[in-house]
C-alpha atoms as a PDB file:
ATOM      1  CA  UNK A   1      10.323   7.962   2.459  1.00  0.00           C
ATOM      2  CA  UNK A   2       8.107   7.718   5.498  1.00  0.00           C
ATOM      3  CA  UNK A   3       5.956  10.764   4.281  1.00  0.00           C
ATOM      4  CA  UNK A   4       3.454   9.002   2.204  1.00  0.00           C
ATOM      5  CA  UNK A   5       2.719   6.825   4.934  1.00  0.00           C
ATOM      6  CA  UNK A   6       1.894  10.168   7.121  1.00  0.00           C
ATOM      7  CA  UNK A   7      -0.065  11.765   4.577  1.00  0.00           C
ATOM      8  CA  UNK A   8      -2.481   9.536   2.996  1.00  0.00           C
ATOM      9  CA  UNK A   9      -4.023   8.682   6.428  1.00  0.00           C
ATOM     10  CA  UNK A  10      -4.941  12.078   6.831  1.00  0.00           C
ATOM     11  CA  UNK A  11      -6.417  12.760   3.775  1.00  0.00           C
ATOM     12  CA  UNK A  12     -10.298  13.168   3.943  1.00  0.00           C
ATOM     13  CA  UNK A  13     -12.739  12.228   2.583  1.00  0.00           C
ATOM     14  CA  UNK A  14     -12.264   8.407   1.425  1.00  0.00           C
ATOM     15  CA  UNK A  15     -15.146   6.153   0.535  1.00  0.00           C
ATOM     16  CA  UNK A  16     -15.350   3.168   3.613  1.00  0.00           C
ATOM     17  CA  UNK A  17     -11.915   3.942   4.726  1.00  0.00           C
ATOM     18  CA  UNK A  18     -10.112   5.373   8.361  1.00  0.00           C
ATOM     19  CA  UNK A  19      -9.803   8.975   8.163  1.00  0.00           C
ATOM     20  CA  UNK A  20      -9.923  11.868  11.068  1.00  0.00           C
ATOM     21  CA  UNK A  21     -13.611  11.565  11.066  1.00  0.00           C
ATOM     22  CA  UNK A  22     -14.794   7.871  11.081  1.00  0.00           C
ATOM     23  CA  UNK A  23     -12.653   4.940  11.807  1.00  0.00           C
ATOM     24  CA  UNK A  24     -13.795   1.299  12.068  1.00  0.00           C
ATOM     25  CA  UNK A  25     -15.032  -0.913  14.760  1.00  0.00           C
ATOM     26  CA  UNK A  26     -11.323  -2.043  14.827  1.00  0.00           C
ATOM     27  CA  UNK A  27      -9.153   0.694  14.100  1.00  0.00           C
ATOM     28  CA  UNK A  28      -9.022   4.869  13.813  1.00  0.00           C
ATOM     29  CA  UNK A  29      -6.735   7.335  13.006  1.00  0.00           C
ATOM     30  CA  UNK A  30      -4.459   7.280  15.934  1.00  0.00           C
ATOM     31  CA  UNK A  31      -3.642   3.491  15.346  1.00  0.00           C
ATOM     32  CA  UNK A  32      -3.123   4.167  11.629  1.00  0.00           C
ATOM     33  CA  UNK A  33      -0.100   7.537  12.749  1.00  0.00           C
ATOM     34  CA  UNK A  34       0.555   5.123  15.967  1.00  0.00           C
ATOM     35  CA  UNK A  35       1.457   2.079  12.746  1.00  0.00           C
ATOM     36  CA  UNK A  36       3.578   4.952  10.467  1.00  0.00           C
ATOM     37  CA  UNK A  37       5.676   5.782  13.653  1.00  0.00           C
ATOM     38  CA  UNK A  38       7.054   1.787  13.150  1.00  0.00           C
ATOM     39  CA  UNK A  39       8.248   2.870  10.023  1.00  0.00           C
ATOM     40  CA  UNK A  40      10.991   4.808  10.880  1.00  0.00           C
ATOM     41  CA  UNK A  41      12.745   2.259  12.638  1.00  0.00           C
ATOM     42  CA  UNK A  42      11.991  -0.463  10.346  1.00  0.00           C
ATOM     43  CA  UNK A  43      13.227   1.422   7.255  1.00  0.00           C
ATOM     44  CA  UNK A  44      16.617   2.107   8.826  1.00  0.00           C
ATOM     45  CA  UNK A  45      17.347  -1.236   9.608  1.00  0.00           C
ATOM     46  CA  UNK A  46      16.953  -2.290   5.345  1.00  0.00           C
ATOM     47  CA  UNK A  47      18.668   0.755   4.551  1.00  0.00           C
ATOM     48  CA  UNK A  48      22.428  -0.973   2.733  1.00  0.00           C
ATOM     49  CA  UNK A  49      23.319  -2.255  -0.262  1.00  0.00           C
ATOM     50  CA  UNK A  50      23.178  -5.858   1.124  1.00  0.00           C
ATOM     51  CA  UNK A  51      21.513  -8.041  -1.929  1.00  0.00           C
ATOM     52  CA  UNK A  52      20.559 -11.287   0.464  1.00  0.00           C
ATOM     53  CA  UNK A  53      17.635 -13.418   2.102  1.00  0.00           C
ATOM     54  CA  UNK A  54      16.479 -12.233   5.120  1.00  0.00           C
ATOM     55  CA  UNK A  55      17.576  -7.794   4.887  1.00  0.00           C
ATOM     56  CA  UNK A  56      13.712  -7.232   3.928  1.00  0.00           C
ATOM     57  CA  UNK A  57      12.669  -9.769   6.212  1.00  0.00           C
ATOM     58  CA  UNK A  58      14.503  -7.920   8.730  1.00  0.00           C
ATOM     59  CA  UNK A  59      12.187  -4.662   8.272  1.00  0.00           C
ATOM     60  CA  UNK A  60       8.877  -6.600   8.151  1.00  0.00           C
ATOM     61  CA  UNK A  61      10.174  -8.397  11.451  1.00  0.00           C
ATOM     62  CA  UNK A  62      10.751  -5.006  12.915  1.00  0.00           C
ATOM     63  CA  UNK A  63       7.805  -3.479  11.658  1.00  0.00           C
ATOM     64  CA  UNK A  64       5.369  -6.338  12.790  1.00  0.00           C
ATOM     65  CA  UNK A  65       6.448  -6.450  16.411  1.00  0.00           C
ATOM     66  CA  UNK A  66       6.523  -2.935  17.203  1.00  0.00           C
ATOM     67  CA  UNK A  67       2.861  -2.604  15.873  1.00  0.00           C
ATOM     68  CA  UNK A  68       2.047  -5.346  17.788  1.00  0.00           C
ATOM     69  CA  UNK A  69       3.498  -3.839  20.560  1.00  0.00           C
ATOM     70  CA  UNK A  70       2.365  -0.531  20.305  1.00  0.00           C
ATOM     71  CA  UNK A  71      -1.458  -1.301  19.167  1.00  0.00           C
ATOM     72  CA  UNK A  72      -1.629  -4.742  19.694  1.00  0.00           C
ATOM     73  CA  UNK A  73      -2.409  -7.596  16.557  1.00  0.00           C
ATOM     74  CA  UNK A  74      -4.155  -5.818  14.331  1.00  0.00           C
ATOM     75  CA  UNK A  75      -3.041  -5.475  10.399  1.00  0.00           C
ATOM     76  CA  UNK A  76      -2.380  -1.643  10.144  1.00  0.00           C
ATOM     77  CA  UNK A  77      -0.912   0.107   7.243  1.00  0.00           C
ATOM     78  CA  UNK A  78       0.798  -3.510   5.934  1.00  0.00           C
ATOM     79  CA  UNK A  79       0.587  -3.035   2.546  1.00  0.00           C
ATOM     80  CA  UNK A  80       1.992   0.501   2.609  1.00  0.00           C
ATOM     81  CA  UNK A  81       4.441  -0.682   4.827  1.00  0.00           C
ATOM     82  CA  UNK A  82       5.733  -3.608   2.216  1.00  0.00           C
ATOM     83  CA  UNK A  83       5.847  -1.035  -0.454  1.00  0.00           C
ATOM     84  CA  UNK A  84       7.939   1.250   1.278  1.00  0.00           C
ATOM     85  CA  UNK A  85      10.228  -0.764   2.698  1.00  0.00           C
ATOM     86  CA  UNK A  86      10.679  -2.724  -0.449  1.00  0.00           C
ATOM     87  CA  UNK A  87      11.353   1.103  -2.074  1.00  0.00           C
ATOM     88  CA  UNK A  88      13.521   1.665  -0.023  1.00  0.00           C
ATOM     89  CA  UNK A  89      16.258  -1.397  -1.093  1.00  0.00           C
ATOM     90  CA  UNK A  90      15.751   0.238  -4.225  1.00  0.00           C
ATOM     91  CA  UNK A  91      16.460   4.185  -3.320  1.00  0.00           C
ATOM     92  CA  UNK A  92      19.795   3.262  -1.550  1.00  0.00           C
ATOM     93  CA  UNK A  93      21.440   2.497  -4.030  1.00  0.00           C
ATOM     94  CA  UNK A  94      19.590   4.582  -6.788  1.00  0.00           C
ATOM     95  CA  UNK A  95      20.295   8.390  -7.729  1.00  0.00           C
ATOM     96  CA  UNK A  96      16.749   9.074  -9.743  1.00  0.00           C
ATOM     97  CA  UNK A  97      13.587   7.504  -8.540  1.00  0.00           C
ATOM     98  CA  UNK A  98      13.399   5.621 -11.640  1.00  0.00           C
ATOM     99  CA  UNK A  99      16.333   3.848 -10.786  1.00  0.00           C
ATOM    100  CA  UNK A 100      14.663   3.347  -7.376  1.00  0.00           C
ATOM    101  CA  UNK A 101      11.444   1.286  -8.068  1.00  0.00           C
ATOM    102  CA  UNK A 102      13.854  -0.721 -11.009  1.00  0.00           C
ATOM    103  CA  UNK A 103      16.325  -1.347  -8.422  1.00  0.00           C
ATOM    104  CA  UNK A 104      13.803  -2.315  -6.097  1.00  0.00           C
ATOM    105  CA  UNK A 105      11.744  -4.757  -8.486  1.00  0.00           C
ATOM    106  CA  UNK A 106      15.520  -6.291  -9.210  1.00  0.00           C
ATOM    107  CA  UNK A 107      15.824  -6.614  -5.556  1.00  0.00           C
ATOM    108  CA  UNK A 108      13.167  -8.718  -5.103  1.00  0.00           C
ATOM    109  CA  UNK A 109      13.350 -10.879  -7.490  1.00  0.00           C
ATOM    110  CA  UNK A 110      17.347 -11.478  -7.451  1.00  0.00           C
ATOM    111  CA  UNK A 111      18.190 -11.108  -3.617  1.00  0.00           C
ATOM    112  CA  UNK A 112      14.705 -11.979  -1.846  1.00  0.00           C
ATOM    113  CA  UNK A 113      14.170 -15.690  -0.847  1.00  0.00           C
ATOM    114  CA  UNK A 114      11.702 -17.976   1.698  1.00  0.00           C
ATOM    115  CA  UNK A 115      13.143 -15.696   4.854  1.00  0.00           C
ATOM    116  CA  UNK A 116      11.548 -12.728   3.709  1.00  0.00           C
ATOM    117  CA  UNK A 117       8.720 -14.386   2.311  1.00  0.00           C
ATOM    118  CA  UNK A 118       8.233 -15.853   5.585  1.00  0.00           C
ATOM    119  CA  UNK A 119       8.262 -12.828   7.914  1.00  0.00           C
ATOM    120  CA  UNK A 120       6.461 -10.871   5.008  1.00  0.00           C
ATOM    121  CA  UNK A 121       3.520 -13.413   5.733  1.00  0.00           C
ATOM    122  CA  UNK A 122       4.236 -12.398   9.411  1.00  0.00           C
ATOM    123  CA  UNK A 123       3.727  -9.036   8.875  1.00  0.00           C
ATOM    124  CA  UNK A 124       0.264  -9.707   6.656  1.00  0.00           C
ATOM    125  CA  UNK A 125      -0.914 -11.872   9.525  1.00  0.00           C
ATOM    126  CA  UNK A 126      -1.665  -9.080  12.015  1.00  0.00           C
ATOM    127  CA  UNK A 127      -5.184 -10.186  12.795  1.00  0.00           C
ATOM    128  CA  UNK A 128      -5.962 -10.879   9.357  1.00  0.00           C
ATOM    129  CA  UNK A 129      -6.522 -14.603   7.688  1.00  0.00           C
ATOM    130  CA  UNK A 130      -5.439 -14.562   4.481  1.00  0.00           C
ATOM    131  CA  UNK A 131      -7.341 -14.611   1.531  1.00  0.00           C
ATOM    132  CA  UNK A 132      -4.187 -15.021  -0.687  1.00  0.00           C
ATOM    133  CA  UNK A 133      -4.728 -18.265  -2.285  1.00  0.00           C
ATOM    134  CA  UNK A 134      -8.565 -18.257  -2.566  1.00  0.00           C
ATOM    135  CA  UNK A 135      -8.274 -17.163  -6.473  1.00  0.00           C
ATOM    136  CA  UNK A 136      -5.326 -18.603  -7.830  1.00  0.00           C
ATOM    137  CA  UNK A 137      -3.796 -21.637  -6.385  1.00  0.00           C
ATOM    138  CA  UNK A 138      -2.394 -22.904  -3.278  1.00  0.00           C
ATOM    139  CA  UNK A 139      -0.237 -20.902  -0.833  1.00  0.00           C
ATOM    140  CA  UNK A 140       0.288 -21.469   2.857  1.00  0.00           C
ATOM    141  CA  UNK A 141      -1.995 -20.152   5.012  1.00  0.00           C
ATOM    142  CA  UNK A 142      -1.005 -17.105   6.980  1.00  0.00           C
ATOM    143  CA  UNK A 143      -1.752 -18.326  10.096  1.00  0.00           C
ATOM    144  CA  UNK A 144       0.890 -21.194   9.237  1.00  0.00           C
ATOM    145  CA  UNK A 145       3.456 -19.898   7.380  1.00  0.00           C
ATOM    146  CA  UNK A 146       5.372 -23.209   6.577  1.00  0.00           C
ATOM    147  CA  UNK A 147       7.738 -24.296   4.006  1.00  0.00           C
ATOM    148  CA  UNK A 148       6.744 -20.254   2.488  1.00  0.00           C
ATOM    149  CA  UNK A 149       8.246 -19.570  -0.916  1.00  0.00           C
ATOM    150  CA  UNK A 150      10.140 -17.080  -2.025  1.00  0.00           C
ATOM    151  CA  UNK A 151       8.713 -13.497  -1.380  1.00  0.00           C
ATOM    152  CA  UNK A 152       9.332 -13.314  -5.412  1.00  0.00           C
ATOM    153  CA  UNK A 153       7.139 -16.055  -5.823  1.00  0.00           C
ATOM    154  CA  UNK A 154       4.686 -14.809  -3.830  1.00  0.00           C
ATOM    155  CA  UNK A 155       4.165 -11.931  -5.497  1.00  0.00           C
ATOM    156  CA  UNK A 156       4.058 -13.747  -8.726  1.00  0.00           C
ATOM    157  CA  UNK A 157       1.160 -16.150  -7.537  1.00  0.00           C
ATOM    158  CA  UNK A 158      -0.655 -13.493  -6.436  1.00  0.00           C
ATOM    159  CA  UNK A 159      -0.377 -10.689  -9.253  1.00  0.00           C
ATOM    160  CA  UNK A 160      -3.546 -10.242  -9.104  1.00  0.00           C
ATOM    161  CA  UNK A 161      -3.528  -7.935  -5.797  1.00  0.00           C
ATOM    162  CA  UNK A 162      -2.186  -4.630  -7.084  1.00  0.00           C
ATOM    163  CA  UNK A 163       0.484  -3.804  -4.187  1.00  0.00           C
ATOM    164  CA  UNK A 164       2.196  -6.924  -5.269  1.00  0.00           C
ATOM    165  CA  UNK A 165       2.450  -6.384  -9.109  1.00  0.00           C
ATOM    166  CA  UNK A 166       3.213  -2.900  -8.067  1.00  0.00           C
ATOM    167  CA  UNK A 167       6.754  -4.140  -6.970  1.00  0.00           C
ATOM    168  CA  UNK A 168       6.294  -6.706 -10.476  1.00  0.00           C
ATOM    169  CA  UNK A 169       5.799  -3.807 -12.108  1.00  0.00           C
ATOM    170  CA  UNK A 170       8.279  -1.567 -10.808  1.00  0.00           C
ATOM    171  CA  UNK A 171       5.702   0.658  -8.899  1.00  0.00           C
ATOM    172  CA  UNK A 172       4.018   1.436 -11.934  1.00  0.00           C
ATOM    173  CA  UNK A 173       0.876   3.297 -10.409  1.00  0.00           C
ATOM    174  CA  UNK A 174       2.897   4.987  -8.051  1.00  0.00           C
ATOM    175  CA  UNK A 175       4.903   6.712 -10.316  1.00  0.00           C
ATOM    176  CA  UNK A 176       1.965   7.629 -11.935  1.00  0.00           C
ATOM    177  CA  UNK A 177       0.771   9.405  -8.521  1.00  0.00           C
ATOM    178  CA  UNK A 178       3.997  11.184  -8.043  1.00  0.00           C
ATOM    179  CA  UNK A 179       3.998  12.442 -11.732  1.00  0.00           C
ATOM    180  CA  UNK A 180       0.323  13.866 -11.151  1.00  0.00           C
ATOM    181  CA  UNK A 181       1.662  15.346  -8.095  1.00  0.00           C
ATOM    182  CA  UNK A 182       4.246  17.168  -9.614  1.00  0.00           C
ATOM    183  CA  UNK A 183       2.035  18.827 -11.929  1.00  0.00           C
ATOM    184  CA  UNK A 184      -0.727  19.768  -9.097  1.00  0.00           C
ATOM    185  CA  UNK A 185       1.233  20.206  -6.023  1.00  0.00           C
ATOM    186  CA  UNK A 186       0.626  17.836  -2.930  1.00  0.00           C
ATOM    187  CA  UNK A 187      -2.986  19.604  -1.165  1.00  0.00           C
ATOM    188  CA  UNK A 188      -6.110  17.918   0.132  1.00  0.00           C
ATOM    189  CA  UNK A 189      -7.896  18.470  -3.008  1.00  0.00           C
ATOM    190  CA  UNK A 190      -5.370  17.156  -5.464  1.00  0.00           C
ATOM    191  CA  UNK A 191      -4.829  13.700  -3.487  1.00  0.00           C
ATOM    192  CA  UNK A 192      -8.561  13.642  -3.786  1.00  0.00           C
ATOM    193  CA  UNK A 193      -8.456  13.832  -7.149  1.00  0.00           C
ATOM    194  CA  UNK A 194      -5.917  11.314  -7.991  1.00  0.00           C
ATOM    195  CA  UNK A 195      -7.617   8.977  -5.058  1.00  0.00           C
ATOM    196  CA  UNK A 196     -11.007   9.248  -7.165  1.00  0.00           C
ATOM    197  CA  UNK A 197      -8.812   8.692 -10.599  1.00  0.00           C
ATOM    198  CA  UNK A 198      -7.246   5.354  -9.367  1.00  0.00           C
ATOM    199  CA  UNK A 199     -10.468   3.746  -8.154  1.00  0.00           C
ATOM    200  CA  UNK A 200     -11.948   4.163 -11.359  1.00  0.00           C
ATOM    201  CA  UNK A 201      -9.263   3.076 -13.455  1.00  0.00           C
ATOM    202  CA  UNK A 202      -8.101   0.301 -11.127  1.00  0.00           C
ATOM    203  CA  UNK A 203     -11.182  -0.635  -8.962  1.00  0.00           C
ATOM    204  CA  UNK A 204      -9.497  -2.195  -5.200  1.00  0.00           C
ATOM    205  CA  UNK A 205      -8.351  -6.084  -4.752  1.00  0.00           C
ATOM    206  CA  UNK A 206      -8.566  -5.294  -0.891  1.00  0.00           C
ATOM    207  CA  UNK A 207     -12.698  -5.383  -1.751  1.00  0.00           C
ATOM    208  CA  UNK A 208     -12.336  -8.405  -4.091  1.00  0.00           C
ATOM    209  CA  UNK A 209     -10.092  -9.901  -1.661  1.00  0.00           C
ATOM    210  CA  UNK A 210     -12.962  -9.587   1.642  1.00  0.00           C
ATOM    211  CA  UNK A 211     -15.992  -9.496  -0.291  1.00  0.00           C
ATOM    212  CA  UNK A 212     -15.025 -11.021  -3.834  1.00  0.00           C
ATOM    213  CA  UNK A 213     -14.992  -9.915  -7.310  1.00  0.00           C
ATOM    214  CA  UNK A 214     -18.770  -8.714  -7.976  1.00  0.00           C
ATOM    215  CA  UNK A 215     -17.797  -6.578  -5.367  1.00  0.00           C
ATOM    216  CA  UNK A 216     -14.735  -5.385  -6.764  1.00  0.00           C
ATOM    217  CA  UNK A 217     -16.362  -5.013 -10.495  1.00  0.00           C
ATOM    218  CA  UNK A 218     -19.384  -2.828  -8.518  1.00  0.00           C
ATOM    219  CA  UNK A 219     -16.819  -0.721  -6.468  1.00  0.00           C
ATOM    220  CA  UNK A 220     -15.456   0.211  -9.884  1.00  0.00           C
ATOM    221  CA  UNK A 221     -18.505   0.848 -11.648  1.00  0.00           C
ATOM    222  CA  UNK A 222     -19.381   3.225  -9.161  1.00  0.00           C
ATOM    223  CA  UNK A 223     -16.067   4.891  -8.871  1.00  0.00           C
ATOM    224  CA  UNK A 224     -16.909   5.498 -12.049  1.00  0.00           C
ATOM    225  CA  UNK A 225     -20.247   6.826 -11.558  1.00  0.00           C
ATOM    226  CA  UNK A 226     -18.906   9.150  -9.100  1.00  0.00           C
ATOM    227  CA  UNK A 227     -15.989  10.429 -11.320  1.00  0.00           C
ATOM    228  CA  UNK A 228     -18.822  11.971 -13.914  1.00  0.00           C
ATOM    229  CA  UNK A 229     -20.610  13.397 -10.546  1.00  0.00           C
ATOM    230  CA  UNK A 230     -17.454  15.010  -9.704  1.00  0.00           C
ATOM    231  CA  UNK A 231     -17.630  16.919 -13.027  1.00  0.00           C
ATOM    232  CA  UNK A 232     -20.864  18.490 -11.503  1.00  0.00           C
ATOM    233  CA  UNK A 233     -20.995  18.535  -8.145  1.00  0.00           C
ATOM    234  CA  UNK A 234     -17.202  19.237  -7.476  1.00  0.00           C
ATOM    235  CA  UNK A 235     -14.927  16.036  -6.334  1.00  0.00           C
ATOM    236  CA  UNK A 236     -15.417  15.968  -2.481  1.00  0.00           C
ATOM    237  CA  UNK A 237     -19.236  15.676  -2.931  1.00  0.00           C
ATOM    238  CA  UNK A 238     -18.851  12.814  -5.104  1.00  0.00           C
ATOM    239  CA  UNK A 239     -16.245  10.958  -2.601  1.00  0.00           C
ATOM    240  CA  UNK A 240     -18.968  11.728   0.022  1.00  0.00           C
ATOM    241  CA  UNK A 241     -21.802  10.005  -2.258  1.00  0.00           C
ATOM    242  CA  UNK A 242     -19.131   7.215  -2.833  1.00  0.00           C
ATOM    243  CA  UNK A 243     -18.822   6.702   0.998  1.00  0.00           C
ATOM    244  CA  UNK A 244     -22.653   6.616   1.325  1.00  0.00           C
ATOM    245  CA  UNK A 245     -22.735   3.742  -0.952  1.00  0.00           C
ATOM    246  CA  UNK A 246     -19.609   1.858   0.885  1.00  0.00           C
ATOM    247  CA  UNK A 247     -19.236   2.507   4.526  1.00  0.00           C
ATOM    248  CA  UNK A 248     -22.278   0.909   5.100  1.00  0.00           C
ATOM    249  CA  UNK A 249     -21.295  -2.407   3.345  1.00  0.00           C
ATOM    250  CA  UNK A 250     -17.533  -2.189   4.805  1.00  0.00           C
ATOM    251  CA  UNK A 251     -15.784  -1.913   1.919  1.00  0.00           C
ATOM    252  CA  UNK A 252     -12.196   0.101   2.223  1.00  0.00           C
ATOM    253  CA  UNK A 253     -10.298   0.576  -0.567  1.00  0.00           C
ATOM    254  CA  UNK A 254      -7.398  -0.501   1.397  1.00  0.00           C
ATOM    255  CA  UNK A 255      -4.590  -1.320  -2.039  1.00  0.00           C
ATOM    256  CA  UNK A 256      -5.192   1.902  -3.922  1.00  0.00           C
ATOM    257  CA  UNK A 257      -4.994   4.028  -0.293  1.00  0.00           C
ATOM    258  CA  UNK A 258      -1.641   2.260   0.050  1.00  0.00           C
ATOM    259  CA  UNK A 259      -0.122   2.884  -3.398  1.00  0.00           C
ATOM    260  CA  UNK A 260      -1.446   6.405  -3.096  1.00  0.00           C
ATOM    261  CA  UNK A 261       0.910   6.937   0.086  1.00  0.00           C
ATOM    262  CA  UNK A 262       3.424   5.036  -2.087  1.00  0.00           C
ATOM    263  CA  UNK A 263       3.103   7.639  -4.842  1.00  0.00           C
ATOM    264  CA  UNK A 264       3.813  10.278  -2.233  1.00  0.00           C
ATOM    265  CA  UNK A 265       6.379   8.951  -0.512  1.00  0.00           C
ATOM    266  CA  UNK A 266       8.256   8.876  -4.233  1.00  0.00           C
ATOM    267  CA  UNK A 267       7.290  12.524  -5.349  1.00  0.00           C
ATOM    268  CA  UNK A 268       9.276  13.498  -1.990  1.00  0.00           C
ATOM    269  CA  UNK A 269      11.479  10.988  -2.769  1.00  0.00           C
ATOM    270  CA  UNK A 270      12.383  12.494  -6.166  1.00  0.00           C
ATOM    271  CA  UNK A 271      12.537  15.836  -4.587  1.00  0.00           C
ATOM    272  CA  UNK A 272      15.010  14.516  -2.096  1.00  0.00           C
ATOM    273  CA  UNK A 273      17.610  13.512  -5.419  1.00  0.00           C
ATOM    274  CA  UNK A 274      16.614  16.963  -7.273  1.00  0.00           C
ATOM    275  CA  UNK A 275      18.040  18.907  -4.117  1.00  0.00           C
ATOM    276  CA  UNK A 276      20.926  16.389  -3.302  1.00  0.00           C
ATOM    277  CA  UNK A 277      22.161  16.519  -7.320  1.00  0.00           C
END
């Protein structure tokens, strides 16, 4: 489960994001493996059958305070962390990963309640204000998580961002990744490929989040722009000319990179059931 999260960080090149070249005035590489280390932990302690408030909030708890302990408050790896451990409600109790991200949509939205809304808002708040209710309607602030709704309901306000209607959608995109990976192998070159894919089909909320929709409609266009380069000039050139446009403006495409370590993490996932049948 954790090796998505282990992966995608390593993967390189990636327009405006953390890789083992360039990091950001605020993070790099080792804080990003130093953030997937808290997995481990965190993902054990979800790991039953138990359909109840408060088991997910449980992980994020975990998962927040050894990052802050380890690296100090800084949001690292969040949103790849919430899809994972969400997944992972879903896989124990699932015997095909189909099973796993249905399960795991079902879990949320039958089980989940204010508790894990509440420390999922926790987690989200390392160093980061939220921008969560700036489009569509009124949410607590993430700096004061009070009277929080349901992590359900969260998700539902906010279906916009595309890690949460990932989980609405029963990791929809994801499985799309891990189906593309079983046809071309998991290798730099393929993840590039599918990386390059996803940002012109989807564009990145992250962007439209920080620096608002133009942005994210531009992003897109050029993703686009960059996917007919690749046709050319081969597909790591045209992620470098992508990063020329977008390190310079600080844009990261922060909720595709985390669905593409989701979309890993269930290609190994379904390889774990195929040997285990």
């Amino acid at each position: 489960m954790i090796r998505g999260a282990l992966i995608e960080p390593l993967v390189d090149p990636k327009p405006g994001a953390v890789t083992r070249r360039y990091g950001h005035d605020d993070m790099d590489i080792y804080m990003f493996m130093t953030a997937s280390s808290c997995l481990f932990p965190s993902l054990i302690s979800v790991a039953s059958d138990e359909c109840r408030d408060g088991v997910l909030g449980r992980g994020f708890k975990l998962y927040t305070t050894c990052v802050e302990n380890s690296i100090g408050s800084r949001n690292v790896n969040s949103g790849t962390a919430f899809l994972l451990l969400v997944l992972m409600k879903g896989a124990v109790v699932s015997k095909r990963v189909e099973d796993a991200v249905s399960s795991a949509r079902y879990y949320v939205e039958a089980c989940s309640g204010s508790v894990d809304g509440y420390y999922y808002y926790k987690m989200l708040g390392l160093g980061e204000r939220s921008y969560m209710g700036r489009y569509y309607g009124p949410l607590p602030d993430i700096r004061e998580p009070r009277n929080t709704p349901s992590l359900y309901r969260i998700l539902s306000l906010t279906s916009w961002d595309l890690v949460h209607r990932e989980i609405l959608e029963s990791y929809k995109i994801s499985m799309h990744v891990a189906e593309e990976l079983d046809a071309l192998g998991v290798t730099e070159e393929s993840l590039l490929r599918i990386l390059l894919d996803l940002l012109a089909e989807y564009g990145d909320t992250l962007i439209a989040r920080k620096y608002g929709w133009s942005a994210y409609y531009r992003a897109m266009a050029e993703a686009r722009q960059a996917l007919v380069l690749s046709k050319t000039i081969g597909i790591r050139e045209a992620l470098l000319w992508l990063d020329s446009l977008w390190r310079p403006r600080k844009w990261s495409p922060g909720a595709i990179l985390d669905i593409l370590a989701s979309g890993i993490s269930l290609y190994y996932l379904r390889k774990y059931y195929e040997h285990n049948e």
